[in-house]
Protein backbone atom coordinates (compact mmCIF):
# COMPACT_ATOMS: atom_id res chain seq x y z
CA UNK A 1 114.70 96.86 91.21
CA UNK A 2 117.39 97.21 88.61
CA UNK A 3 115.95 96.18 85.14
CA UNK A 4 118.28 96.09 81.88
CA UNK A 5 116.34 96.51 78.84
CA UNK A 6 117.64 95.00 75.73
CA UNK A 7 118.10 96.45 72.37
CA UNK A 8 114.69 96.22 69.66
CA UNK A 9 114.24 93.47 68.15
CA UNK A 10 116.21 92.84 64.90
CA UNK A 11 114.71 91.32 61.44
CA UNK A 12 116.35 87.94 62.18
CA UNK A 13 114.86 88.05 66.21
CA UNK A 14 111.19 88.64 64.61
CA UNK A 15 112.15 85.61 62.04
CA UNK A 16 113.29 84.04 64.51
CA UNK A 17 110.25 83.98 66.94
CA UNK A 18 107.88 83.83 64.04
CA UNK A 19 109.63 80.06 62.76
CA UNK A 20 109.40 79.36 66.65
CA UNK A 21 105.50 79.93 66.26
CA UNK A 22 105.29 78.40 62.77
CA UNK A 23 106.96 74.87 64.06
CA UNK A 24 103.99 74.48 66.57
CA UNK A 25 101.47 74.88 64.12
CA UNK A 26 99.32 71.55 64.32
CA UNK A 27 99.98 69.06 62.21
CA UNK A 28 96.80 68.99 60.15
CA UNK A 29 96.98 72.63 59.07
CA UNK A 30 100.76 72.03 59.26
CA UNK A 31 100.67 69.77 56.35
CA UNK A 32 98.65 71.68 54.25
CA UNK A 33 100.96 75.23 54.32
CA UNK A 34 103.07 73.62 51.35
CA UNK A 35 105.89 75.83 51.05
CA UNK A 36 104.51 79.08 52.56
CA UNK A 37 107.35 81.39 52.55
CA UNK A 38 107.61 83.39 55.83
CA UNK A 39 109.55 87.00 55.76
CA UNK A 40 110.08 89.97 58.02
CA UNK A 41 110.46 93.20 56.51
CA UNK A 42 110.25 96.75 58.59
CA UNK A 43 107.65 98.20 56.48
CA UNK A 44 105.06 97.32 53.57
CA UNK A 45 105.84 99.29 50.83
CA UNK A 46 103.62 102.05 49.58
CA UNK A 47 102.26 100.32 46.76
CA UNK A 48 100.69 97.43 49.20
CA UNK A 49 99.30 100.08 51.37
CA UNK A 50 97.88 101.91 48.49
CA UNK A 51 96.35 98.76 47.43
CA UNK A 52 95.14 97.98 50.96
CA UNK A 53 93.31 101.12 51.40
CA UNK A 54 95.98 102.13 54.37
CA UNK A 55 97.24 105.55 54.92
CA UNK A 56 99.99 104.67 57.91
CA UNK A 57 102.46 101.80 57.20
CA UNK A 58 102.29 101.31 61.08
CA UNK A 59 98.74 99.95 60.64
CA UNK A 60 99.53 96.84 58.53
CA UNK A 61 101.61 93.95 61.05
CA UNK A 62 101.31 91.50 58.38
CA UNK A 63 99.90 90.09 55.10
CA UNK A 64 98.96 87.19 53.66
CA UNK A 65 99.90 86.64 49.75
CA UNK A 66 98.76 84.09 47.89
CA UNK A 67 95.35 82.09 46.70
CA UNK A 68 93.76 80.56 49.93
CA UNK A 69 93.08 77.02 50.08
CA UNK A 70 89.57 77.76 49.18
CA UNK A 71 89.83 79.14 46.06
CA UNK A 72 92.69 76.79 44.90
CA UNK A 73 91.74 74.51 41.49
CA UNK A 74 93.90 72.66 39.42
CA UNK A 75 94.74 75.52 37.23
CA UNK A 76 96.81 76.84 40.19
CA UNK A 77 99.74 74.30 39.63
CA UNK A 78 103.32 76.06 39.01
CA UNK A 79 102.45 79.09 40.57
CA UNK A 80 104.62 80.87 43.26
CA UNK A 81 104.76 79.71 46.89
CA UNK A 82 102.21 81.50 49.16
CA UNK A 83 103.80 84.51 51.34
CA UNK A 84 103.61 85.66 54.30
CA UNK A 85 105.14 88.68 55.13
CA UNK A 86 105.65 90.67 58.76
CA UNK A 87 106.55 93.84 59.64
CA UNK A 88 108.74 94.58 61.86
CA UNK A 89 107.94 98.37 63.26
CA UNK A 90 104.25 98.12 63.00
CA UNK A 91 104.43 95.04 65.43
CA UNK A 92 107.25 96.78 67.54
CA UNK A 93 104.66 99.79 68.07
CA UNK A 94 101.98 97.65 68.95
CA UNK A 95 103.68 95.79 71.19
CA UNK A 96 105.28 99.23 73.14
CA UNK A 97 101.98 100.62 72.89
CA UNK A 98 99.77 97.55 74.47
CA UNK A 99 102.91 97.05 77.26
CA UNK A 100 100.72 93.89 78.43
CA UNK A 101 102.12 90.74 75.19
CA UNK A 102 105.54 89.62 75.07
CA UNK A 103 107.20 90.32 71.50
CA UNK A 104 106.86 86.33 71.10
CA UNK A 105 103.34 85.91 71.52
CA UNK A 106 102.43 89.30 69.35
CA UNK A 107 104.53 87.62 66.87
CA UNK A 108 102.56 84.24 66.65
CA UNK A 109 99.46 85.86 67.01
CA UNK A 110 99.99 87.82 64.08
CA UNK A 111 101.51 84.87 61.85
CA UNK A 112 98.59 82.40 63.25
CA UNK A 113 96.16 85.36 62.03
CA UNK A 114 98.18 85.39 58.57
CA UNK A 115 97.78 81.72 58.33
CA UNK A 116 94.24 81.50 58.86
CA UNK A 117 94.01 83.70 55.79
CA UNK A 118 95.85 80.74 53.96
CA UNK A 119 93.09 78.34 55.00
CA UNK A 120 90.51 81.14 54.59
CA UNK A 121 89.51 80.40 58.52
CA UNK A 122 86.81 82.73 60.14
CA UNK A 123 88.34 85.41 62.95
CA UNK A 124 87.11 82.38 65.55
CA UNK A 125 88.78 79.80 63.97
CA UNK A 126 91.63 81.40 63.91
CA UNK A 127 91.32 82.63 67.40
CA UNK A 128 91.18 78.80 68.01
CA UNK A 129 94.39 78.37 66.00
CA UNK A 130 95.78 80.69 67.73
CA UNK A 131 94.92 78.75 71.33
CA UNK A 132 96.81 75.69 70.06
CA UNK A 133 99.93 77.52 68.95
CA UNK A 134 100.33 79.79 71.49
């Protein structure tokens, strides 16, 4: 059997597949993400990590940045849009290394997992989330 692999992934294929995942997010968390801003960058940068506690930047896939619903009060008006960020190489590792996810599922899973942060879901819940979407 003759198989052609393709190149890596780009940013814009991992944006791509992550807006994919994002539009079949539920409607009732759906309309509660606001204007959650969604980018793909290769790395975190060393500041993050140092912040994070994380020696390798191919251990963090993603990260959630902002004030989860939870913890939100009226004195949280005017602030800047939530973030999440993924990146790129630490997913394209994992996904070489586990050989058994396609790059669109890894993808979702990740940005489901960075949503759940948003709504400050347990791991289940967001496991559950992640059921729906995927």
């Amino acid at each position: 059997m003759t198989r052609t692999i393709g190149l890596a992934p780009s940013i814009a294929d991992m944006e791509a597949a992550a807006r994919a995942a994002f539009s079949r997010i539920p409607s009732a968390f759906a309309e509660h993400l606001g204007d959650v801003v969604i980018q793909v960058q290769d790395f975190a940068e060393d500041e993050l990590l140092a912040d994070m506690g994380i020696e390798s930047p191919f251990e963090l896939t993603g990260v959630y940045e902002g004030l989860p619903l939870t913890e939100r009060s009226i004195e949280h008006s005017g602030t800047m849009p939530d973030r999440i960020r993924l990146f790129r190489l630490p997913i394209l590792l994992e996904w070489c290394e586990r050989g058994d996810e396609t790059f669109e599922h890894l993808v979702g899973h990740v940005l489901v997992h960075e949503i759940g942060h948003h709504f400050g879901l347990s791991d289940d819940d967001m496991h559950a989330l992640e059921d729906q979407v995927l």
